[in-house]
Protein backbone atom coordinates (compact mmCIF):
# COMPACT_ATOMS: atom_id res chain seq x y z
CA UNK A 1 14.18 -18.77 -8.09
CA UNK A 2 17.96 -18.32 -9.50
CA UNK A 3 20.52 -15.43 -7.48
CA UNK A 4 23.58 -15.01 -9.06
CA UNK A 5 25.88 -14.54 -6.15
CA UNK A 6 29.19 -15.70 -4.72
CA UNK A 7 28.50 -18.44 -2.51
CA UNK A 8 26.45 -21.78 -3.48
CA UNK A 9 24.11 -21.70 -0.38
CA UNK A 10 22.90 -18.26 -1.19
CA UNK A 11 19.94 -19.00 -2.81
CA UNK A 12 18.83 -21.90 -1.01
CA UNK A 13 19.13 -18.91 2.26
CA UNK A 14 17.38 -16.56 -0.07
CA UNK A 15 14.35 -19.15 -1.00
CA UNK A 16 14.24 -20.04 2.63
CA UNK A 17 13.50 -16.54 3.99
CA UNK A 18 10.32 -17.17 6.84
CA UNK A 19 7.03 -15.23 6.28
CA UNK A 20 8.54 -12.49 3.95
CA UNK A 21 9.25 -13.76 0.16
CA UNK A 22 11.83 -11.11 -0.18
CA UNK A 23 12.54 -12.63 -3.42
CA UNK A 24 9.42 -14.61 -4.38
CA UNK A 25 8.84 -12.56 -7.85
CA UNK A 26 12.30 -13.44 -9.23
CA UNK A 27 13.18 -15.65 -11.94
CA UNK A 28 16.90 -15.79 -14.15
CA UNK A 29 19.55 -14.36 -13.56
CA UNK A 30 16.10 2.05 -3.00
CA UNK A 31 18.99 0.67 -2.01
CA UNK A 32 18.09 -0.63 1.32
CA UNK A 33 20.78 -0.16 4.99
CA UNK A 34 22.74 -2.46 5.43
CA UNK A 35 22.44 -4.41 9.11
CA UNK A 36 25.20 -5.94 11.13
CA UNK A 37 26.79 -9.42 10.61
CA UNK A 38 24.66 -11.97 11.49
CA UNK A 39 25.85 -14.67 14.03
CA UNK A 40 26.14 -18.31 13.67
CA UNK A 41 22.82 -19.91 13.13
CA UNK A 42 21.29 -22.36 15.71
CA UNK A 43 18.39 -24.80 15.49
CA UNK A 44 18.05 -24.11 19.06
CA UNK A 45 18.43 -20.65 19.33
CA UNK A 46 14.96 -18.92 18.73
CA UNK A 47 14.35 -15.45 16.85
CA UNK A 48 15.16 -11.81 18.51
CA UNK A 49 11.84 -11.18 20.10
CA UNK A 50 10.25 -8.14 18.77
CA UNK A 51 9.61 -4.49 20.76
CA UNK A 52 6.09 -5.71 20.91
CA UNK A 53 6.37 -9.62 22.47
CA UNK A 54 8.28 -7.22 25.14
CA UNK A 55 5.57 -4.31 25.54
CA UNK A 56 3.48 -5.32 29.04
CA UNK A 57 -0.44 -6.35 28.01
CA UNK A 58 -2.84 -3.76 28.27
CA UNK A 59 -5.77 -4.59 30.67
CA UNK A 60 -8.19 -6.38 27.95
CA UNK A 61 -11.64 -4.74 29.88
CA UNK A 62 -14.40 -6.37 27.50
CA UNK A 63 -12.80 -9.56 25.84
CA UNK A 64 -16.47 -10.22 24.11
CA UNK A 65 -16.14 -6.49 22.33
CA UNK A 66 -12.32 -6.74 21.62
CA UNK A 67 -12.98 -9.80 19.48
CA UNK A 68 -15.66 -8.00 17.39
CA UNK A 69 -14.06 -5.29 16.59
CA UNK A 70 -10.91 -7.85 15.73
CA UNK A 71 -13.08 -9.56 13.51
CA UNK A 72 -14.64 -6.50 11.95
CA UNK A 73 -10.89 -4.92 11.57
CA UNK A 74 -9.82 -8.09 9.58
CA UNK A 75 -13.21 -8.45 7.70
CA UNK A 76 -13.08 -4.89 6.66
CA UNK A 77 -11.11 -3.93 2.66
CA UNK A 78 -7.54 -4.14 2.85
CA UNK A 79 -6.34 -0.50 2.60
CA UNK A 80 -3.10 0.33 0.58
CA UNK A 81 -0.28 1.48 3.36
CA UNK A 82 3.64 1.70 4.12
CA UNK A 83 5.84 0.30 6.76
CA UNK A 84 8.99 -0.19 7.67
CA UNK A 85 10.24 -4.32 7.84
CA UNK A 86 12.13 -6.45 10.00
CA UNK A 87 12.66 -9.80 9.30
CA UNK A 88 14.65 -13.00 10.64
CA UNK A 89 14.60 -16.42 9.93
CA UNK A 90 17.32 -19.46 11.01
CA UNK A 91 16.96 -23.40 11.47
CA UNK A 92 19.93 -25.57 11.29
CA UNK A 93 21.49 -24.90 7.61
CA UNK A 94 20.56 -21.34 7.24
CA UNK A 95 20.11 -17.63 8.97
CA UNK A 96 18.71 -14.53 7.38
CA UNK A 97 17.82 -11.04 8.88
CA UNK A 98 16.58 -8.23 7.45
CA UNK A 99 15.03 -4.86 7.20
CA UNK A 100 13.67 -2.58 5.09
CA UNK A 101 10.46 -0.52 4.01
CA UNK A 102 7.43 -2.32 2.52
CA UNK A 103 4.73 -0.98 0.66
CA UNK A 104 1.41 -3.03 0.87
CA UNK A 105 -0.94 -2.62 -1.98
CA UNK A 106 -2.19 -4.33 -5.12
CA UNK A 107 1.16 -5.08 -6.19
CA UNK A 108 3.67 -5.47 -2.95
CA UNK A 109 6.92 -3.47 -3.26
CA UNK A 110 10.15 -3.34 -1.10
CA UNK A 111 13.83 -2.12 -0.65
CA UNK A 112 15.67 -4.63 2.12
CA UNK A 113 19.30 -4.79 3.29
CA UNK A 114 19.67 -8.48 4.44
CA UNK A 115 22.20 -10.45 6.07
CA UNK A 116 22.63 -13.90 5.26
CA UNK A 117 24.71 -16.77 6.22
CA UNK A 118 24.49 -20.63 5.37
CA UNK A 119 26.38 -23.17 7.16
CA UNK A 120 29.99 -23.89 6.25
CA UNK A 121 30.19 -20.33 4.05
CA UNK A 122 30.87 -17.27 4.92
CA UNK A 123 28.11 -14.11 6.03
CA UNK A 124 26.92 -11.93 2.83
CA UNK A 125 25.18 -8.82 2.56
CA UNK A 126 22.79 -8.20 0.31
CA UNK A 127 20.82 -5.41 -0.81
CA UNK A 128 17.30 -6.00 -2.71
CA UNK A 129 14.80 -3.93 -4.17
CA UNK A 130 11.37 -5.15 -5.40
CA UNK A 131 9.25 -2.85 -7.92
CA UNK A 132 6.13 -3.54 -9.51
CA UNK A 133 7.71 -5.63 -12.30
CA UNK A 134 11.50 -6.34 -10.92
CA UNK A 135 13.21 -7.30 -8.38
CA UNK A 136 17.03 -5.97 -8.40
CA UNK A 137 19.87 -7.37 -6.09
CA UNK A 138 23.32 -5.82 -4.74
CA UNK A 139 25.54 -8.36 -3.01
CA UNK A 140 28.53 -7.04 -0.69
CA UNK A 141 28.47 -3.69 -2.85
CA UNK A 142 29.20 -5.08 -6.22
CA UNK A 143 26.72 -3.76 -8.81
CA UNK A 144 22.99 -4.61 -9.32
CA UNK A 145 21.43 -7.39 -10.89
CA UNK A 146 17.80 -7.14 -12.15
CA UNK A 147 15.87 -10.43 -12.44
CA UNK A 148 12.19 -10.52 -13.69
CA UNK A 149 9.53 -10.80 -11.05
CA UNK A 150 6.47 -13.23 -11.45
CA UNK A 151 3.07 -12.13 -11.51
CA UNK A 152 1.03 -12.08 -8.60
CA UNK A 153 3.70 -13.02 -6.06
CA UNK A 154 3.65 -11.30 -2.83
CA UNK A 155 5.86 -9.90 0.03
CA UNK A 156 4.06 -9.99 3.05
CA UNK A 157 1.55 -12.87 3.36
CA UNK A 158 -2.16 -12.61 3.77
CA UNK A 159 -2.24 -13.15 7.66
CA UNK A 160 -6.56 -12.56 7.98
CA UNK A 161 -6.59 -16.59 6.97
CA UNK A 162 -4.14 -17.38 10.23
CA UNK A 163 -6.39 -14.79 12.22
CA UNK A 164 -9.49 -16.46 11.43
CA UNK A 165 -8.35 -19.68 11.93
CA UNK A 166 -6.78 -18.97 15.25
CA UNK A 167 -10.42 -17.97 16.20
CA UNK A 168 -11.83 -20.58 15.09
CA UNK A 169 -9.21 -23.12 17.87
CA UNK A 170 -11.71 -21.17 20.99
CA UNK A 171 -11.19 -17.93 23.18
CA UNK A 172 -7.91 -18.81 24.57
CA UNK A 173 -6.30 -18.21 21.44
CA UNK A 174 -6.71 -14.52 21.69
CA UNK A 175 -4.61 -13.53 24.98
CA UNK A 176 -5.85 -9.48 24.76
CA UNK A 177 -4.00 -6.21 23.54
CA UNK A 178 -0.61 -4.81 23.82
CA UNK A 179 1.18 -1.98 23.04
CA UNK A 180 2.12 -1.28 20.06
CA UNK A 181 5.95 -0.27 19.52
CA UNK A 182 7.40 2.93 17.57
CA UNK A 183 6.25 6.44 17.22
CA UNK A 184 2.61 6.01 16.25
CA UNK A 185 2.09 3.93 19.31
CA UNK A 186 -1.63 2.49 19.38
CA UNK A 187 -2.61 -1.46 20.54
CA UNK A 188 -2.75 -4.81 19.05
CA UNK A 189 -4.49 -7.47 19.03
CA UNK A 190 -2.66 -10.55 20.23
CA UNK A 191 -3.31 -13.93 19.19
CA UNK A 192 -1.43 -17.31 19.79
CA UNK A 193 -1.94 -21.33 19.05
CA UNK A 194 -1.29 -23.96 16.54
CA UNK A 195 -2.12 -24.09 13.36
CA UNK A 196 -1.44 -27.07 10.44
CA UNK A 197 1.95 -26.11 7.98
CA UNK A 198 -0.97 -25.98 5.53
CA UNK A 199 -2.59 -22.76 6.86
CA UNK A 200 0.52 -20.81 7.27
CA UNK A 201 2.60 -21.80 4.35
CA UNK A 202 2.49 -18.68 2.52
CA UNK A 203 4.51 -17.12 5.38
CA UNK A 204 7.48 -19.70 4.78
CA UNK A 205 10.00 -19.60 1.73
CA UNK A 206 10.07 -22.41 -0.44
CA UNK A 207 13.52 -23.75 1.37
CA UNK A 208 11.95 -23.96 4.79
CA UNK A 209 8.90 -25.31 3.38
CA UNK A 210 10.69 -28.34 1.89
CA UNK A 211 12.86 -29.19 4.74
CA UNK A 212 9.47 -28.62 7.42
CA UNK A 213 7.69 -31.79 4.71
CA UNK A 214 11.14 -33.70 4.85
CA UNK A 215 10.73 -33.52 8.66
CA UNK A 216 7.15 -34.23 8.15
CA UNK A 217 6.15 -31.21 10.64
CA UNK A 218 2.36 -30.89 10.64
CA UNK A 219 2.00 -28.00 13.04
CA UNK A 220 3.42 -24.73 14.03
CA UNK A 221 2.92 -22.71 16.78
CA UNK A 222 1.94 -19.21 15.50
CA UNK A 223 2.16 -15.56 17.47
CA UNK A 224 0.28 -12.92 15.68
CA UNK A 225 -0.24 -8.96 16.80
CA UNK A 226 -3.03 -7.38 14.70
CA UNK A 227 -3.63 -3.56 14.69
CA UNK A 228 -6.69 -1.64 15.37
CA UNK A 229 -6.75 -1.28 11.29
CA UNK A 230 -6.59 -4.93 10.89
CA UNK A 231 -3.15 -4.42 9.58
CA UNK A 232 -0.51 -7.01 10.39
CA UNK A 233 1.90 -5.51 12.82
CA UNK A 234 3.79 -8.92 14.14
CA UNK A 235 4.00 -12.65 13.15
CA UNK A 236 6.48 -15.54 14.50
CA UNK A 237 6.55 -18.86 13.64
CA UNK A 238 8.32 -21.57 15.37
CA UNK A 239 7.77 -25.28 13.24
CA UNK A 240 9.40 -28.28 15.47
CA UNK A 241 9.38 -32.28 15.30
CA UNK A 242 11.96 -35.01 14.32
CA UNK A 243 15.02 -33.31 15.94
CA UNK A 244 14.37 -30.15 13.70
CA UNK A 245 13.33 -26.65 14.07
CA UNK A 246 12.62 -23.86 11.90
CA UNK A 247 11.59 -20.23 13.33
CA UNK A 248 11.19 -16.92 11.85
CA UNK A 249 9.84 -13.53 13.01
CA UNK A 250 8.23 -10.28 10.80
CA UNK A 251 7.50 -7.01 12.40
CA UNK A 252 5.98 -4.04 10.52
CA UNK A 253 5.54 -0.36 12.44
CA UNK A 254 5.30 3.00 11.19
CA UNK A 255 2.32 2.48 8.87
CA UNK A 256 2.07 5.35 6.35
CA UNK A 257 0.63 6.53 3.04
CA UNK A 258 1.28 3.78 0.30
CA UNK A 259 4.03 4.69 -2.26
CA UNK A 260 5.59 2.30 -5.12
CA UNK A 261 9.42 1.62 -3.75
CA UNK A 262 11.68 3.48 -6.79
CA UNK A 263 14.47 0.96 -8.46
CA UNK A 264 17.52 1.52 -6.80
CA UNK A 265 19.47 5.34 -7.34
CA UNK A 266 23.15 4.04 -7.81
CA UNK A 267 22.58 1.51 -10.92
């Protein structure tokens, strides 16, 4: 992946982005909001935890039921949906945060407003949009870029593969439902434990992926909140070892109909 921008850690930041691939489809050289500066990043300091890692559990009542109808819900067809997107990701060279709408289907489409900041330079803001066969780029307001996308990449990764496997570890992975933030409300299913780099490398940008083997990190501990739908609605990762650490954090809420996200208004 190549970004033409202002600042030569930029797309090592961008590459690096934790469990969403915000740019995985671009190659070469809807608007989304912009958030607020981002702070200095800190291997120690660990993502914002989300609306739902705060929500109090709900009483579980039949753990043996609540675990097949988890596995039915993540067994069942993927439906095509909407939702908005919050993102952040930091370890010792880099910090990104994000958010955004997503659209979930066949082909994965978004429009994010992203801050980003690599050590030694100075905090950008960026602006992406990814359509079915583009993905176009705004940084600090100057005008859009449009790089080609690659086939088949994704935005969100494929989280029934964690879900399974975190089944597989025994019951105490699954630690019972909790509330769901936002205006649709609902519950979750809420499942914790470690699980090999291997297994969840689809949620971590090439950047993070590279320095987690340099470290030679073999595990990661994994938090995952899974709808009544099957639908991902929260995963964190926190990868550790040699004096390093890498975390990141993805929310989705507000599921709705699936739409394709529109290249950006103001090119």
């Amino acid at each position: 992946m190549s970004v033409q921008a202002p600042a030569n850690g930029v797309a090592a930041a961008l590459s690096g982005v934790a469990l969403v691939a915000v740019l995985a489809g671009c190659s070469g050289s809807s608007p989304a909001p912009k958030a607020a500066p981002a702070p200095t990043p800190s291997a120690s300091a660990a993502p914002t935890a989300s609306a739902a890692s705060a929500a109090s559990a709900v009483p579980t009542g039949d753990r043996t039921q609540e675990l097949e109808r988890l596995r039915a819900a993540v067994a069942a067809p993927a439906r095509p949906f909407s939702a908005s997107l919050s993102l952040e990701s930091q370890d010792d060279q880099s910090y990104l945060r994000g958010n955004g709408t997503v659209n979930v289907s066949d082909v994965q489409t978004s429009s994010m407003g992203l801050d980003v900041l690599t050590t030694g330079e100075s905090a950008l803001q960026i602006n992406t949009t990814t359509t079915r066969d583009a993905v176009y780029t705004q940084v600090e307001g100057a005008a859009w870029e449009k790089h080609g996308r690659r086939p088949g990449t994704v935005l969100v990764a494929d989280h029934r593969p964690m879900v399974q496997a975190l089944l597989e570890r025994g019951p105490d992975a699954y630690r019972g439902l909790e509330k769901l933030p936002g205006m649709n409300g609902g519950l979750a299913y809420h499942l914790v434990g470690e699980l090999p780099v291997a297994q969840v490398a689809d949620g971590l940008g090439s950047t993070l992926r590279q320095r987690i083997a340099e470290h030679r990190i073999e595990q990661c501990d994994t938090d995952l909140l899974v709808d009544s739908a099957g639908r991902l609605s929260r995963l964190e990762l926190t990868c550790a070892g040699d004096g390093y650490r890498a975390a990141s954090s993805l929310s989705l809420a507000e599921y709705g109909p699936s739409y394709d996200i529109p290249v950006p208004s103001d090119l």
